[in-house]
Protein backbone atom coordinates (compact mmCIF):
# COMPACT_ATOMS: atom_id res chain seq x y z
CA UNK A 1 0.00 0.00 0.00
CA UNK A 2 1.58 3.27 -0.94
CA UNK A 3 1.28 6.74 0.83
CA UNK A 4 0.91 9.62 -0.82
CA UNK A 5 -0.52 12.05 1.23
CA UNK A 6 -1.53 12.27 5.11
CA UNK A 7 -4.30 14.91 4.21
CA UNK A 8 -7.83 14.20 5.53
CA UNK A 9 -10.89 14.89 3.72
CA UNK A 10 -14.02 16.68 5.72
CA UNK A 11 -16.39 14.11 7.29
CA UNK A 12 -13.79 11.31 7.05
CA UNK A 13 -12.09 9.36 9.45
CA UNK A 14 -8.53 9.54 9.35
CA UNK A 15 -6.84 6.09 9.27
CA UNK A 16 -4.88 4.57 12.39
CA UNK A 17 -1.39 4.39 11.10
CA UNK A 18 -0.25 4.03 6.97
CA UNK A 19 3.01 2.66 6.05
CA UNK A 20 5.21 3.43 2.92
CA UNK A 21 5.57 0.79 0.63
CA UNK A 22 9.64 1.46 1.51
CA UNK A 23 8.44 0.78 5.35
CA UNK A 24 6.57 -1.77 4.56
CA UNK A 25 9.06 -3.27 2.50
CA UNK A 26 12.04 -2.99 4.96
CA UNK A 27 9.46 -3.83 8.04
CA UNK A 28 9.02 -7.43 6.10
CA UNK A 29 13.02 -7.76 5.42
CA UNK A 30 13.66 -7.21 8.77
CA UNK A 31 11.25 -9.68 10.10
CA UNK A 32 12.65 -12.12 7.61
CA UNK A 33 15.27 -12.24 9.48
CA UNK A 34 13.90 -13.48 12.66
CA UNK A 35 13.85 -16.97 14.12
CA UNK A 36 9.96 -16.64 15.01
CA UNK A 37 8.99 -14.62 11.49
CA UNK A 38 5.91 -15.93 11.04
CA UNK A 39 4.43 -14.68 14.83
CA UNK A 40 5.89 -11.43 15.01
CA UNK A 41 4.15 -8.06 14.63
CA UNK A 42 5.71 -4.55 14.78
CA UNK A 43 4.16 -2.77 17.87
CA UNK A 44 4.14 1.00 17.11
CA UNK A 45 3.41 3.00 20.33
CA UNK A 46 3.93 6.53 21.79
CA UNK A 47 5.64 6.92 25.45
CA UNK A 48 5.92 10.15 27.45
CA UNK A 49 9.23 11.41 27.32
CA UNK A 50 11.65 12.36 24.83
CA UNK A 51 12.56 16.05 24.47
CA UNK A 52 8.83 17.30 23.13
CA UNK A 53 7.28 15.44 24.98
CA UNK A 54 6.64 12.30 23.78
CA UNK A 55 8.63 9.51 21.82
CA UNK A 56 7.75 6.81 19.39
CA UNK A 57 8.46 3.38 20.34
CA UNK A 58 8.70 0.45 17.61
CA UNK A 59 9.64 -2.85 17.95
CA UNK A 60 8.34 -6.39 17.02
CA UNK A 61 6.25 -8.21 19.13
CA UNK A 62 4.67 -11.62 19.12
CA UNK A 63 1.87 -10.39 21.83
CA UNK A 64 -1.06 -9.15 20.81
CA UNK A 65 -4.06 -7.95 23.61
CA UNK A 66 -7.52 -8.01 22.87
CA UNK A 67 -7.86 -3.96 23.01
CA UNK A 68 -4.75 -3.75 20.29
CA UNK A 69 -5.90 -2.05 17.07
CA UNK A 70 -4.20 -4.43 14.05
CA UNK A 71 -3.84 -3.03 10.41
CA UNK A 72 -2.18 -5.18 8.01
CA UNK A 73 0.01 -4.12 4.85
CA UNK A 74 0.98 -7.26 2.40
CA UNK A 75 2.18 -9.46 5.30
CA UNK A 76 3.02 -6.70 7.82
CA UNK A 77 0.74 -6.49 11.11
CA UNK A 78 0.99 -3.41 12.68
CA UNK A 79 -0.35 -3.76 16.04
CA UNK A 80 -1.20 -0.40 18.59
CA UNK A 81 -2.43 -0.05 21.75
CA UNK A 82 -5.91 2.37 22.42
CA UNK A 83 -3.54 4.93 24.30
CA UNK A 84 -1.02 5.27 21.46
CA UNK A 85 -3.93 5.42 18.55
CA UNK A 86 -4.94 8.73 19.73
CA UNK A 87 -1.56 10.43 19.39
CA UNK A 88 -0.79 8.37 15.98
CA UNK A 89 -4.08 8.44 14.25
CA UNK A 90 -3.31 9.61 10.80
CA UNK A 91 0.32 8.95 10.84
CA UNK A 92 2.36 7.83 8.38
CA UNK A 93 5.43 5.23 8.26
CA UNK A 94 8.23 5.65 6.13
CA UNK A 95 11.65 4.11 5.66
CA UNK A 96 14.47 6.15 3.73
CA UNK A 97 18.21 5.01 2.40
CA UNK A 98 19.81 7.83 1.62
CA UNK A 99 23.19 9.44 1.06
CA UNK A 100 22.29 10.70 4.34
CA UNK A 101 21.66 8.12 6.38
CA UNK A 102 18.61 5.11 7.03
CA UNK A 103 15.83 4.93 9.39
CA UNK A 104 12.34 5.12 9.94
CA UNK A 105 10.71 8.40 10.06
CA UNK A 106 6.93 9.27 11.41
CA UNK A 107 5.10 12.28 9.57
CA UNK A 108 2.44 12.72 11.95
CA UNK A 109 -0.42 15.59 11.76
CA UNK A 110 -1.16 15.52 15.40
CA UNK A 111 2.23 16.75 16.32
CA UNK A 112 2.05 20.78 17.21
CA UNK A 113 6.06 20.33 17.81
CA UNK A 114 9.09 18.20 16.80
CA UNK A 115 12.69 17.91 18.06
CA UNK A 116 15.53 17.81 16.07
CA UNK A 117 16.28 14.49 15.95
CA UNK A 118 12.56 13.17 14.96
CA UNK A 119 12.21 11.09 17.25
CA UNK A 120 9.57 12.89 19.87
CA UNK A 121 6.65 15.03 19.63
CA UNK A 122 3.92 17.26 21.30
C-alpha cells in the first residue's frame, strides 16, 4: 500500500497508522530475518518522554491484547495499543536510504512540535 498524502478529507475518518511501501518493504526484510517470522508483529506505540514530549516506540512483538488495534500491509501487522492510537491516528510510516543516512521516520499531523532528531513530539 503506498502513501501519498496524510491529508484528511471533511467528514472522514482519518486512518490509524499508513506505512510506505519502503516501510513496509524494509518492516518485512527485517522480520525475515527473525527466528519466530511468522508470529511477530511490529508494535508501534507513543511513550511520554523524549525532548517534546513524547517519543515513538517500535519494535516487534509476538503479543497481541484483545484492546490492540491491528492493520495489516501485504504481510506486515501493525499492532497499537488504544492509548497510542490517539496520538498516531493519521500517521504515516516511512523508511528512507539515503546518502544521508537510514531509518524510519513518522510524519504525523497531530504533532504541534518536533525535536531535532525526529524522534519525539507534542
Amino acid at each position: 500500500m503506498s502513501v501519498t498524502s496524510t491529508s484528511i478529507s471533511i467528514g472522514k475518518k482519518p486512518s490509524l497508522i499508513n506505512l510506505t511501501d519502503a516501510a513496509v518493504a524494509k518492516v518485512s526484510e527485517l522480520i525475515s530475518r527473525e527466528d519466530d517470522a511468522d508470529s511477530l508483529v511490529l508494535r508501534v506505540a507513543v511513550k511520554p518522554g523524549g525532548c517534546s514530549g513524547f517519543s515513538y516506540d517500535m519494535y516487534f512483538d509476538t503479543e497481541v491484547a484483545d484492546d490492540d488495534l491491528v492493520v495489516t500491509f501485504d504481510e506486515v501487522k501493525v499492532v497499537v495499543d488504544p492509548a497510542s492510537s490517539e496520538h498516531l491516528k493519521g500517521s504515516t510510516l516511512d523508511y528512507v536510504d539515503g546518502l544521508n543516512g537510514a531509518g524510519f521516520s513518522f510524519t504525523n499531523p497531530n504533532a504541534s512540535r518536533t525535536c531535532g532528531c525526529g524522534s519525539s513530539f507534542s
